[in-house]
PDB file of N, CA and C in Angstrom:
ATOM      1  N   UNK A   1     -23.801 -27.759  17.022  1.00  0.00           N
ATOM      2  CA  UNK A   1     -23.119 -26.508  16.816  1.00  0.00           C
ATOM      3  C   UNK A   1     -23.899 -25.389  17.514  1.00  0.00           C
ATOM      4  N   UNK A   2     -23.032 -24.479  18.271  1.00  0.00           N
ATOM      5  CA  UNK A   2     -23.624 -23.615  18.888  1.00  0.00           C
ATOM      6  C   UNK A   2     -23.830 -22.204  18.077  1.00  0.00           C
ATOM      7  N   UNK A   3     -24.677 -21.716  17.726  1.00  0.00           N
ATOM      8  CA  UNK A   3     -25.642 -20.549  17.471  1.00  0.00           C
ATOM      9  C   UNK A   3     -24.625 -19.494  18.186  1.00  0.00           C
ATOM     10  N   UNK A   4     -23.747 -18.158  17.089  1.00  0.00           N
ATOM     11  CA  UNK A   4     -23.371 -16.999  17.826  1.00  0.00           C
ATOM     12  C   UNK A   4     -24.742 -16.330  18.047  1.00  0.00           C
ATOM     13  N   UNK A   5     -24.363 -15.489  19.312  1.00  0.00           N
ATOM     14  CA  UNK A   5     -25.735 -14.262  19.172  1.00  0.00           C
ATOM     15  C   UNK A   5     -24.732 -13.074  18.406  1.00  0.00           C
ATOM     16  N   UNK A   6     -25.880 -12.206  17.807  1.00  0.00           N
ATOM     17  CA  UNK A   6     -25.995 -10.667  17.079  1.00  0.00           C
ATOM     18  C   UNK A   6     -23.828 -10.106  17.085  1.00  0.00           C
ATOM     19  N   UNK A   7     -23.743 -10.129  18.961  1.00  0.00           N
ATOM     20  CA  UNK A   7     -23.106  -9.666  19.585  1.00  0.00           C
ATOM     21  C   UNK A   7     -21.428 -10.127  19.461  1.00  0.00           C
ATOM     22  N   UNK A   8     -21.746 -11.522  19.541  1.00  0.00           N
ATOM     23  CA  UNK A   8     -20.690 -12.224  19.041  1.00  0.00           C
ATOM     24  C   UNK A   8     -20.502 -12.637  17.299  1.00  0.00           C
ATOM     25  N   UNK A   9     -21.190 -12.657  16.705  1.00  0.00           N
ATOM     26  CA  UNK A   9     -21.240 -12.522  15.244  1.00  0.00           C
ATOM     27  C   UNK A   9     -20.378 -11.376  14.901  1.00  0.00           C
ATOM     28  N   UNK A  10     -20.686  -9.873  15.272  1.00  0.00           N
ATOM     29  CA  UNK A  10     -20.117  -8.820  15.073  1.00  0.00           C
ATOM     30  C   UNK A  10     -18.877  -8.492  15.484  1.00  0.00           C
ATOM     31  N   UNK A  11     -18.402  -9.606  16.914  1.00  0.00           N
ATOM     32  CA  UNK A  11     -17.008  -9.517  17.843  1.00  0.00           C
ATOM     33  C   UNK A  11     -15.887 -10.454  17.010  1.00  0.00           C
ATOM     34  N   UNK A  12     -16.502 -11.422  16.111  1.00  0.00           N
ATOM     35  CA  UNK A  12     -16.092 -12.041  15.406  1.00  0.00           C
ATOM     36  C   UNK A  12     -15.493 -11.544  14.274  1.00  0.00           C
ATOM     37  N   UNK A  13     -16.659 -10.913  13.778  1.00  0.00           N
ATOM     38  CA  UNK A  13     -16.205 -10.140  12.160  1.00  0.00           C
ATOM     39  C   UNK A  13     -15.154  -9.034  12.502  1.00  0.00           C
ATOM     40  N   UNK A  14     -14.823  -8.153  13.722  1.00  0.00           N
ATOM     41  CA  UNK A  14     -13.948  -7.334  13.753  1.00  0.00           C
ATOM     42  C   UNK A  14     -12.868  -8.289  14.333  1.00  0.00           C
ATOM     43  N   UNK A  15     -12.805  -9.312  14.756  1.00  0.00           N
ATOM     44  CA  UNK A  15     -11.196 -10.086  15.359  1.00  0.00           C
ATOM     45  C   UNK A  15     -11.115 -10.399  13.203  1.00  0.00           C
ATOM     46  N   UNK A  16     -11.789 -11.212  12.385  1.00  0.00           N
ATOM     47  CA  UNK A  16     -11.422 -11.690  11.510  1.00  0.00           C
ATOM     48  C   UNK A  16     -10.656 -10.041  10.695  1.00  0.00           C
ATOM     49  N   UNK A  17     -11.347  -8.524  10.753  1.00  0.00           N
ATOM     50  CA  UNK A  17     -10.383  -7.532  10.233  1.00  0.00           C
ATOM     51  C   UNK A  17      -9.113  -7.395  11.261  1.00  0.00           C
ATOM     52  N   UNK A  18      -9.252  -7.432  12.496  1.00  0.00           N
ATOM     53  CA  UNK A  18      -7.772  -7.210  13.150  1.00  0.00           C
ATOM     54  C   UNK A  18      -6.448  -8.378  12.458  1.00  0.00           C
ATOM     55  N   UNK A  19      -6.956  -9.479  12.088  1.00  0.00           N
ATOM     56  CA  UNK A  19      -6.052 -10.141  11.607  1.00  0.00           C
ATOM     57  C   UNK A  19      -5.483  -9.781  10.350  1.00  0.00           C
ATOM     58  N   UNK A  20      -6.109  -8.766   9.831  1.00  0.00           N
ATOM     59  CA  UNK A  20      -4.746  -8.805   8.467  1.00  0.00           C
ATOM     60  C   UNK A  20      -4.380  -7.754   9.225  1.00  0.00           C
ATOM     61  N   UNK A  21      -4.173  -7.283  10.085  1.00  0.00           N
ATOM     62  CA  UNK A  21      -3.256  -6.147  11.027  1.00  0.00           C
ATOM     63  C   UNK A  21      -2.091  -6.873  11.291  1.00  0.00           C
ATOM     64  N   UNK A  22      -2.143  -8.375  11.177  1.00  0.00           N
ATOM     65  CA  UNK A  22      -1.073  -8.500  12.585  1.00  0.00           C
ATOM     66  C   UNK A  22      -0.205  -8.878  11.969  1.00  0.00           C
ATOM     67  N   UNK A  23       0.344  -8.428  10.605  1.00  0.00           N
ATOM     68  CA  UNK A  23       1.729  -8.235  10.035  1.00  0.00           C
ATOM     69  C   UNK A  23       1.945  -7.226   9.685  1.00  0.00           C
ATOM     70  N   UNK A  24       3.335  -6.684  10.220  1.00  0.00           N
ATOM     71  CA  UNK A  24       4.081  -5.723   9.502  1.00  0.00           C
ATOM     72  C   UNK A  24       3.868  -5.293   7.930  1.00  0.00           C
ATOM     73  N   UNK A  25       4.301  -6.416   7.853  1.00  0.00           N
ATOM     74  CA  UNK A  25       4.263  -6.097   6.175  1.00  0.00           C
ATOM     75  C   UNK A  25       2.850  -5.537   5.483  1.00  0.00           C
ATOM     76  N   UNK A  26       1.761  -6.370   5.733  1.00  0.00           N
ATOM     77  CA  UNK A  26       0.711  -5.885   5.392  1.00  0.00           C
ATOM     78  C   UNK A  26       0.305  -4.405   5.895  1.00  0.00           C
ATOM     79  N   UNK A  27       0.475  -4.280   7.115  1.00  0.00           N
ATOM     80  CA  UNK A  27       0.770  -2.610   7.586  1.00  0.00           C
ATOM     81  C   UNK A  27       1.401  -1.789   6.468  1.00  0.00           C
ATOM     82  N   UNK A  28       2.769  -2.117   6.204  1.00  0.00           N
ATOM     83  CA  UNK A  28       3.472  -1.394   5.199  1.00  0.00           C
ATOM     84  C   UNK A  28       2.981  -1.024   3.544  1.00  0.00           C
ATOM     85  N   UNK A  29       1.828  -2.373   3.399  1.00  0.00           N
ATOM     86  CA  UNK A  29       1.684  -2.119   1.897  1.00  0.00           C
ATOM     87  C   UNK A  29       0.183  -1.242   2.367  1.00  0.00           C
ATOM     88  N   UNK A  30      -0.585  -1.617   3.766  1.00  0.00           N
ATOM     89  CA  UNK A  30      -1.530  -0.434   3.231  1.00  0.00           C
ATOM     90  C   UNK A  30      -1.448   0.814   2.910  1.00  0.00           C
ATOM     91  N   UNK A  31      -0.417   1.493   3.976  1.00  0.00           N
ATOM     92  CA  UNK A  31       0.207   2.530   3.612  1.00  0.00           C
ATOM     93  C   UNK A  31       0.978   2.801   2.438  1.00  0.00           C
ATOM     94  N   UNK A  32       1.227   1.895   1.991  1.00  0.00           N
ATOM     95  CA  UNK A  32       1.805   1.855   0.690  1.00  0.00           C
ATOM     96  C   UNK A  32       0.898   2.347  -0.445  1.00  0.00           C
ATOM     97  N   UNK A  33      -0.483   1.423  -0.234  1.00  0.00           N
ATOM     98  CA  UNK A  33      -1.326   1.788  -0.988  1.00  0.00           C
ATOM     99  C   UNK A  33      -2.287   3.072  -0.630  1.00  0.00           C
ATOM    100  N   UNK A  34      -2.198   3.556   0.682  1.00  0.00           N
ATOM    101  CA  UNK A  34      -2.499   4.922   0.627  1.00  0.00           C
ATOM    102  C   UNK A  34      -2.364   6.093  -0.131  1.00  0.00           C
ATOM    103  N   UNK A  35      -0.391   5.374  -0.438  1.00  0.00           N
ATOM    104  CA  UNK A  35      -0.333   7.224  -0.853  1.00  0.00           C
ATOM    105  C   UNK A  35      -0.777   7.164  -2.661  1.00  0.00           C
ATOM    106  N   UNK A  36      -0.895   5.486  -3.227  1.00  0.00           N
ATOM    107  CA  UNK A  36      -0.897   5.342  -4.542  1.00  0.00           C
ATOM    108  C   UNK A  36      -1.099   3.738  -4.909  1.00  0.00           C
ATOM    109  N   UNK A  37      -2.308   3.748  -5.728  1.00  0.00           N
ATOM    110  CA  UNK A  37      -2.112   2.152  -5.837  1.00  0.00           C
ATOM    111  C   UNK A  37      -0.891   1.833  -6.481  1.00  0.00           C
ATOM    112  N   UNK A  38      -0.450   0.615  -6.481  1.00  0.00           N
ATOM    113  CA  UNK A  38       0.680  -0.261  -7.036  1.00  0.00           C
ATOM    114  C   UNK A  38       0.250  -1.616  -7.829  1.00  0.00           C
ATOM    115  N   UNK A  39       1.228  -2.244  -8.004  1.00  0.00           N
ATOM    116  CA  UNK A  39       0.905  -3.554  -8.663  1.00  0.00           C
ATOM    117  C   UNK A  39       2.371  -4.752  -7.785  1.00  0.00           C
ATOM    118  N   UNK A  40       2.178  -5.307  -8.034  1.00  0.00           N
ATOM    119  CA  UNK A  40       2.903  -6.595  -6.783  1.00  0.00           C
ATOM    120  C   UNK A  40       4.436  -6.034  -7.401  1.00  0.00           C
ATOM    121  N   UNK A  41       4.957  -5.681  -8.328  1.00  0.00           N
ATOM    122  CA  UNK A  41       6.560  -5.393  -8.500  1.00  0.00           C
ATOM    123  C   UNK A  41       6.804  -3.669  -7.778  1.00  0.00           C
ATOM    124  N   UNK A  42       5.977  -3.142  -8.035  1.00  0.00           N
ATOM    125  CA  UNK A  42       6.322  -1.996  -7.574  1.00  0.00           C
ATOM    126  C   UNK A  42       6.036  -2.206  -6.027  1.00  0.00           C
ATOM    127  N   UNK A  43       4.994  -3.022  -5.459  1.00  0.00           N
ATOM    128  CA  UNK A  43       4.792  -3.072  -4.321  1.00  0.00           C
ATOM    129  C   UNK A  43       6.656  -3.484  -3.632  1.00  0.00           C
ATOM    130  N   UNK A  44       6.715  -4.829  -4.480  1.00  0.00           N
ATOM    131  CA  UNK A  44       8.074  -5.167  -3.974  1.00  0.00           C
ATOM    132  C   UNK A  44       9.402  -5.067  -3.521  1.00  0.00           C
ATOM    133  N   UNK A  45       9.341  -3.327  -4.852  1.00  0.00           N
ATOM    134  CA  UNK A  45      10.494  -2.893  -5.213  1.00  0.00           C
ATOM    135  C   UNK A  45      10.363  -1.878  -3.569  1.00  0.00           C
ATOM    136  N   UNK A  46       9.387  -1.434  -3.852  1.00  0.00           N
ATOM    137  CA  UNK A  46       8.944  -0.555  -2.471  1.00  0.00           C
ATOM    138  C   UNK A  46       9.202  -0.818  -0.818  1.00  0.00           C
ATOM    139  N   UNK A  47       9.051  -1.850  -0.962  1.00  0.00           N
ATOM    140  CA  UNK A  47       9.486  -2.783   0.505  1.00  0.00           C
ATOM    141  C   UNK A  47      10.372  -3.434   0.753  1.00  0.00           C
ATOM    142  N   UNK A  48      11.078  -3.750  -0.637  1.00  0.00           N
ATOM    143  CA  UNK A  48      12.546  -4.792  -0.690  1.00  0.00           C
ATOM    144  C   UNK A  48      11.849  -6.307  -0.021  1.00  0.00           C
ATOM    145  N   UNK A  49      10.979  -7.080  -0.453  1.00  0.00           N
ATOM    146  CA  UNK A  49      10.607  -8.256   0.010  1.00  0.00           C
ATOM    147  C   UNK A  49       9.919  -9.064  -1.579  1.00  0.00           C
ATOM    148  N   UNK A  50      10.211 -10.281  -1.513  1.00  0.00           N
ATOM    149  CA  UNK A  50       9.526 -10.987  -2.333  1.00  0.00           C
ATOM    150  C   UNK A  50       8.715 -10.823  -2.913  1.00  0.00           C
ATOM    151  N   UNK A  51       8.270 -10.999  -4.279  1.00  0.00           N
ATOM    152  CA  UNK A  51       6.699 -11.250  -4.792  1.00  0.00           C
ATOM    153  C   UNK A  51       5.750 -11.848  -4.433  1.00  0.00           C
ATOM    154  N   UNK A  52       6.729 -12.994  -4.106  1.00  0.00           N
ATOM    155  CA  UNK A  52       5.874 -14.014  -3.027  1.00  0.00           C
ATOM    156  C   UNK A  52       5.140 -13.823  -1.897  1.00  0.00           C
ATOM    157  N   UNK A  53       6.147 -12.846  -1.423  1.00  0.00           N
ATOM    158  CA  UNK A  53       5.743 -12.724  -0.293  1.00  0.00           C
ATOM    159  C   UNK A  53       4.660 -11.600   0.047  1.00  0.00           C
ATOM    160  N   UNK A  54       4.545 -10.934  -1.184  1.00  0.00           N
ATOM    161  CA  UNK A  54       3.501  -9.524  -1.458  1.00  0.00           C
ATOM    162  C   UNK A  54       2.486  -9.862  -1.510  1.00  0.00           C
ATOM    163  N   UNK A  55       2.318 -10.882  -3.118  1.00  0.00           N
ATOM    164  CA  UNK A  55       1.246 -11.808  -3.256  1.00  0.00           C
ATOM    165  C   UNK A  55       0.563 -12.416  -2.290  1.00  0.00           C
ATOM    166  N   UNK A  56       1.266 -13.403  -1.319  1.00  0.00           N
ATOM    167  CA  UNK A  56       0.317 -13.747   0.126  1.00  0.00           C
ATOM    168  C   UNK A  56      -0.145 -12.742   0.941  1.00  0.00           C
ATOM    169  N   UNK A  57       0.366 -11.586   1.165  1.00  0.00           N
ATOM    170  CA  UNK A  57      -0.038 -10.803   2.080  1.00  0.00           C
ATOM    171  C   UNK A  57      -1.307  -9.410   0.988  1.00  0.00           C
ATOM    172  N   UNK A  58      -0.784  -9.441  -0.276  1.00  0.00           N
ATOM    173  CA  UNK A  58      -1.992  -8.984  -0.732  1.00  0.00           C
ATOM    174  C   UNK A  58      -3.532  -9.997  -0.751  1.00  0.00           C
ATOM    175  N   UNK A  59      -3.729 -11.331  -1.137  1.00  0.00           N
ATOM    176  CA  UNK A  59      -4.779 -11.887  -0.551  1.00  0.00           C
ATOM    177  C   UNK A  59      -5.245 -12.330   0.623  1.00  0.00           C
ATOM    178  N   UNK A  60      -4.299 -12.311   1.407  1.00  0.00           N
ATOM    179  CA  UNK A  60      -4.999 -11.677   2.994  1.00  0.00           C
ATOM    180  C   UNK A  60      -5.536 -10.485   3.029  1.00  0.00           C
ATOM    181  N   UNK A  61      -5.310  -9.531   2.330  1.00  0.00           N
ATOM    182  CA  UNK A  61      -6.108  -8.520   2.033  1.00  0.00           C
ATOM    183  C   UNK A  61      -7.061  -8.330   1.358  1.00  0.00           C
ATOM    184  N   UNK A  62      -7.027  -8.825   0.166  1.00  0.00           N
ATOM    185  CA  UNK A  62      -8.087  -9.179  -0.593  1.00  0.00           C
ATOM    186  C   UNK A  62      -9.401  -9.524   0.169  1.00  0.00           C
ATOM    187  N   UNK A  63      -9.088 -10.829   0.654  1.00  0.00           N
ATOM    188  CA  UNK A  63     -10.056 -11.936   1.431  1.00  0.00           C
ATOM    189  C   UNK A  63     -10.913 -11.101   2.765  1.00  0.00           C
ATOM    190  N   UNK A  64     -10.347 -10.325   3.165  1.00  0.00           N
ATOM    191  CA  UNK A  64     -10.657  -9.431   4.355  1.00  0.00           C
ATOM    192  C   UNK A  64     -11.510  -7.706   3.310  1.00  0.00           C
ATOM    193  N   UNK A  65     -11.199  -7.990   2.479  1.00  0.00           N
ATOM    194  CA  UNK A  65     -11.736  -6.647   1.299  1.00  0.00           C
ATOM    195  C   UNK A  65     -11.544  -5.093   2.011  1.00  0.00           C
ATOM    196  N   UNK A  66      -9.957  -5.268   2.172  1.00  0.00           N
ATOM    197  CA  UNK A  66      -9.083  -3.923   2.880  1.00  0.00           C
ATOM    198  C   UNK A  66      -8.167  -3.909   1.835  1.00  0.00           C
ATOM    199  N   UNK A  67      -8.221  -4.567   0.350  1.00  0.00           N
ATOM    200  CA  UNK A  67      -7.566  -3.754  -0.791  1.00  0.00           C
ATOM    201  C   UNK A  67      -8.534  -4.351  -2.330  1.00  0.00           C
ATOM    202  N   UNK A  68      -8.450  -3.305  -3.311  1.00  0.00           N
ATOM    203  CA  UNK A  68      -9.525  -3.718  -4.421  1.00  0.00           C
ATOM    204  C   UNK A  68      -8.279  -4.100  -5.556  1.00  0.00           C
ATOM    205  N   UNK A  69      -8.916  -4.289  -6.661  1.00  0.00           N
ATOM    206  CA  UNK A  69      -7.560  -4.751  -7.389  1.00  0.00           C
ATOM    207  C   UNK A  69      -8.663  -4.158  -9.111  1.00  0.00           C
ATOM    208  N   UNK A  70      -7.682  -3.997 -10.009  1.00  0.00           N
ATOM    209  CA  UNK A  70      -7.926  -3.495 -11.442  1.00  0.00           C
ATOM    210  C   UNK A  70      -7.174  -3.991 -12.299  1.00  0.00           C
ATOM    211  N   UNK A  71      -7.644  -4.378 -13.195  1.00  0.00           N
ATOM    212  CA  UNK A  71      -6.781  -5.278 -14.373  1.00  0.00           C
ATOM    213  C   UNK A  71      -6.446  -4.576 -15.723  1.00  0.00           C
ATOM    214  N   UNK A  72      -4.802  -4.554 -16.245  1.00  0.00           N
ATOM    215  CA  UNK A  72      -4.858  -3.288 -17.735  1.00  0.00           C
ATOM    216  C   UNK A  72      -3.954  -4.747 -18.006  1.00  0.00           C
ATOM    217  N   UNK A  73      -4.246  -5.501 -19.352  1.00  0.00           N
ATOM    218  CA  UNK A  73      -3.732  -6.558 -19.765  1.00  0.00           C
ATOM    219  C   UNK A  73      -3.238  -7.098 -18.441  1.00  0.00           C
ATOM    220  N   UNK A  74      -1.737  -7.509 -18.621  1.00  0.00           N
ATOM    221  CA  UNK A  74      -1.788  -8.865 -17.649  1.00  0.00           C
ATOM    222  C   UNK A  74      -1.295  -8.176 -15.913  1.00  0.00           C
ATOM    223  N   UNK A  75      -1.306  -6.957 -15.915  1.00  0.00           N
ATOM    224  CA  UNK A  75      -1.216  -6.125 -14.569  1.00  0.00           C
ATOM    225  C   UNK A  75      -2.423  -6.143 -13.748  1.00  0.00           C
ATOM    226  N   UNK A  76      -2.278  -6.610 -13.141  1.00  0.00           N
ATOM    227  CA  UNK A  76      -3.451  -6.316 -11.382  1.00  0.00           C
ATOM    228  C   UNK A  76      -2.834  -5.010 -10.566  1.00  0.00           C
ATOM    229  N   UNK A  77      -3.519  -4.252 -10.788  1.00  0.00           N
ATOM    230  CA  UNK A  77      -3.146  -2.746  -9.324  1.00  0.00           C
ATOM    231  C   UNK A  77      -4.395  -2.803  -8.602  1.00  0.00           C
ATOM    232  N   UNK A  78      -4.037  -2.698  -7.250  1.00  0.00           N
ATOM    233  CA  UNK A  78      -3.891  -2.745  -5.755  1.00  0.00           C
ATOM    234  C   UNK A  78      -4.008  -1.885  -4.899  1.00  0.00           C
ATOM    235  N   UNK A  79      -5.422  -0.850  -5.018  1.00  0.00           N
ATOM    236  CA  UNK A  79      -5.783   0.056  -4.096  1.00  0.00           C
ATOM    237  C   UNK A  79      -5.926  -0.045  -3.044  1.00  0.00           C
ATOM    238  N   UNK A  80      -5.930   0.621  -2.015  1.00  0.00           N
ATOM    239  CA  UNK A  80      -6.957   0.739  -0.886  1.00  0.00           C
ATOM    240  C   UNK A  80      -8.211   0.786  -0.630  1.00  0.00           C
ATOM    241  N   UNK A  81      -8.866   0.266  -0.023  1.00  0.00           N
ATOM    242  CA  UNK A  81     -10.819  -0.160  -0.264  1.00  0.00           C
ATOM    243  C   UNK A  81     -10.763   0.865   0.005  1.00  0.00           C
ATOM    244  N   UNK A  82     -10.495   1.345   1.557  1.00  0.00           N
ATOM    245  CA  UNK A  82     -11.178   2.318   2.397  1.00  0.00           C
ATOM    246  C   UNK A  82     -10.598   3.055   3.192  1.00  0.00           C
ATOM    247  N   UNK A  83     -10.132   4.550   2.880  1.00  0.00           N
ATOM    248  CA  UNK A  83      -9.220   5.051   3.699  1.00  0.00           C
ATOM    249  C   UNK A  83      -9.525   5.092   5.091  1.00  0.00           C
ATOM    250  N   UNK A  84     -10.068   4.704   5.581  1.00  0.00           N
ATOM    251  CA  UNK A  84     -10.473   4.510   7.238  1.00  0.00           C
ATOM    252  C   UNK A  84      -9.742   3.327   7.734  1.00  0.00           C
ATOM    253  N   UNK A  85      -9.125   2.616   7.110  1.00  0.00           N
ATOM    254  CA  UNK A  85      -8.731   1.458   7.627  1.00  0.00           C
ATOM    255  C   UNK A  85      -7.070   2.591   7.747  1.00  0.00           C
ATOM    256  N   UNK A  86      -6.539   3.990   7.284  1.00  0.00           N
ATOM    257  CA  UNK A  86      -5.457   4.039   7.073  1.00  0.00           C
ATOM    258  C   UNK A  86      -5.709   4.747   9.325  1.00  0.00           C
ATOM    259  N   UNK A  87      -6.556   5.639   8.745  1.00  0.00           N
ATOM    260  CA  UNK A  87      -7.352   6.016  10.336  1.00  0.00           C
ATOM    261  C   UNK A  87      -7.211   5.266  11.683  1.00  0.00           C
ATOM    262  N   UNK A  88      -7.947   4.156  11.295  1.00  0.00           N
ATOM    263  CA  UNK A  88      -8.173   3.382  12.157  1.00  0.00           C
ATOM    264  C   UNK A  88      -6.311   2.918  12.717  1.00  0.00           C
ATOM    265  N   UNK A  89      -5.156   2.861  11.963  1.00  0.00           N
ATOM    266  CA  UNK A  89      -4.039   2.543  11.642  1.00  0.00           C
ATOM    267  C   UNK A  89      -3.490   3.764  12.727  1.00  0.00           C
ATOM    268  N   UNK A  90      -3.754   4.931  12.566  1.00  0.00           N
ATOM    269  CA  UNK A  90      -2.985   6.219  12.818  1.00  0.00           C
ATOM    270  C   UNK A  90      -3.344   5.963  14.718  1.00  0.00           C
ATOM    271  N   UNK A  91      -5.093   5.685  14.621  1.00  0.00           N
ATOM    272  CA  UNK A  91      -5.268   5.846  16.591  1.00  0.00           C
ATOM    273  C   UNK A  91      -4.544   4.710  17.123  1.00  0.00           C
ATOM    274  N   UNK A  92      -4.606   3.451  15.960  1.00  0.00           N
ATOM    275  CA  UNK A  92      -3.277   2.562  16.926  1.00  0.00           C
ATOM    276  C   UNK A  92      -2.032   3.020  17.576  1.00  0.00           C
ATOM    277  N   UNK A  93      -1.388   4.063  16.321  1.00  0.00           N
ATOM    278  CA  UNK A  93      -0.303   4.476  16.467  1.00  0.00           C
ATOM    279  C   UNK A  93      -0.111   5.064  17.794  1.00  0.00           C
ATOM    280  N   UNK A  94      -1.210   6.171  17.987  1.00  0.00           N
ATOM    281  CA  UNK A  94      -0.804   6.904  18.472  1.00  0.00           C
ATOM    282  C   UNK A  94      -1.088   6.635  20.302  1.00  0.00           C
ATOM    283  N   UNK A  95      -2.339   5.198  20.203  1.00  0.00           N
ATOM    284  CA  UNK A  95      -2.211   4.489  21.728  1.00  0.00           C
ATOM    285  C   UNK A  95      -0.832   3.797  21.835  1.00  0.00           C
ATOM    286  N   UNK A  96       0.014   3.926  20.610  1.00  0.00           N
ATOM    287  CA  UNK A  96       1.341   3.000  21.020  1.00  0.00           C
ATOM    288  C   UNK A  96       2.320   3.961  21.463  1.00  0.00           C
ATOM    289  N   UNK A  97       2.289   5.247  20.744  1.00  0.00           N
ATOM    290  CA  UNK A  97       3.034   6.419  21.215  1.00  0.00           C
ATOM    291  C   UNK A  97       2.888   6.322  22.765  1.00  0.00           C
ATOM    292  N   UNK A  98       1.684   6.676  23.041  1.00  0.00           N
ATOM    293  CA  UNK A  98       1.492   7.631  23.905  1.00  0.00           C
ATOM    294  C   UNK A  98       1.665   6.385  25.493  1.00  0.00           C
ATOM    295  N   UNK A  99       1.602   5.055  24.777  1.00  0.00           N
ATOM    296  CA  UNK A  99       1.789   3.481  26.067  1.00  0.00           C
ATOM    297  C   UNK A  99       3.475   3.856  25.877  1.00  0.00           C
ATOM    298  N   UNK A 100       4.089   4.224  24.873  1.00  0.00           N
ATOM    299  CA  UNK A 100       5.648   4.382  25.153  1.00  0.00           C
ATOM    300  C   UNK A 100       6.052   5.567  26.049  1.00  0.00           C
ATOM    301  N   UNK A 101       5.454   6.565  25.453  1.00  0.00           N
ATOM    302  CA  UNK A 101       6.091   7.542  26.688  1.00  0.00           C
ATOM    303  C   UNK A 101       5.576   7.401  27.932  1.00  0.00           C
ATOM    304  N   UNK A 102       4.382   6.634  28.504  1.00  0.00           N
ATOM    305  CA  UNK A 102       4.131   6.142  29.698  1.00  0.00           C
ATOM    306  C   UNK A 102       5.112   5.414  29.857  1.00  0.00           C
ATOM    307  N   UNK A 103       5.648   4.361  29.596  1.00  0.00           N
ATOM    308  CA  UNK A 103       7.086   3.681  29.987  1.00  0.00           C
ATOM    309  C   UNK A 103       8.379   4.370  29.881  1.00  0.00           C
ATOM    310  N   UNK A 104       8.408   4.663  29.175  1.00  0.00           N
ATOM    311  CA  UNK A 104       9.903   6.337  29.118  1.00  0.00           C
ATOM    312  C   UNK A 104      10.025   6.931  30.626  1.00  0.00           C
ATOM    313  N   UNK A 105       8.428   7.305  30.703  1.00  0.00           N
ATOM    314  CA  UNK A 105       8.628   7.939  31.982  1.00  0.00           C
ATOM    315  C   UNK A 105       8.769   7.123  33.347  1.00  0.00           C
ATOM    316  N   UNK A 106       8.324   6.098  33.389  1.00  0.00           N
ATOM    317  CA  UNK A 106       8.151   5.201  34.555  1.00  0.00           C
ATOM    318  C   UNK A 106      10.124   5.168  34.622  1.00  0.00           C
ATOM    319  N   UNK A 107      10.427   5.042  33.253  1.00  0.00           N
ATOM    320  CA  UNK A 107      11.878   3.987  33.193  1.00  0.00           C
ATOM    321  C   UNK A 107      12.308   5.277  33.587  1.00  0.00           C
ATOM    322  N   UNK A 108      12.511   6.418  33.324  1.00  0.00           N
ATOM    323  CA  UNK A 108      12.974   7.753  33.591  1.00  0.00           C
ATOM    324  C   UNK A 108      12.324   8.414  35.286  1.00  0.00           C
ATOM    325  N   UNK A 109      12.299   7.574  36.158  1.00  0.00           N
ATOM    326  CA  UNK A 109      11.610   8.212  37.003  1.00  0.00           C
ATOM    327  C   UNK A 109      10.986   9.400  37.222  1.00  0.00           C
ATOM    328  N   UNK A 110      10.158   9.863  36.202  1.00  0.00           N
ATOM    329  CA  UNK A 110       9.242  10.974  35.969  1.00  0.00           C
ATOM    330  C   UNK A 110       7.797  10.545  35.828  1.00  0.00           C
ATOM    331  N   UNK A 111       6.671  11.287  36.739  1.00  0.00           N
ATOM    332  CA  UNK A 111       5.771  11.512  36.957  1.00  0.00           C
ATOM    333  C   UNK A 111       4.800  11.903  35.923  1.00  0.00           C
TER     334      UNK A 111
END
């Protein structure tokens, strides 16, 4: 087995956070949980999608520790660890904005 260096250890640990990025849905509940934690029914009711399907995409979150969880009898609610991950969310956005109106304009023959 080959030995990562420092460099790749660290290139690693940020591909393993880009991956709970690369669903929609999980996108939707962080923001979800931005504006207010929830619990998996309200999450549900919120998104119109399964429990099921909340539940898997909340322990992909979990597992990655980009949401915390609190227990009042048999309810689990579902914060946000770290509002920087909502941040980090917004400069995506806005390299996607700003790669669209570069194509707008190409498709619009404008300069």
């Amino acid at each position: 087995m080959l030995l990562m260096t420092p460099t790749q250890e660290v290139s690693q640990l940020e591909a393993d956070l880009c991956y709970a990025f690369v669903d929609s849905t999980r996108i939707l509940i962080l923001y979800a949980l931005y504006e207010h934690p929830h619990n998996v029914t309200e999450l549900t009711h919120k998104l119109g999608t399964s429990q099921s399907k909340i539940s898997r995409h909340l322990k992909v979150l979990r597992d990655h520790q980009m949401v915390i969880t609190s227990r009042q009898g048999a309810t689990i609610t579902y914060e946000l660890a770290d509002s920087r991950l909502i941040e980090a969310l917004e400069i995506l956005r806005g390299v996607l904005r700003e790669s669209i109106t570069v194509k707008s304009r190409l498709i619009n023959g404008v300069s």
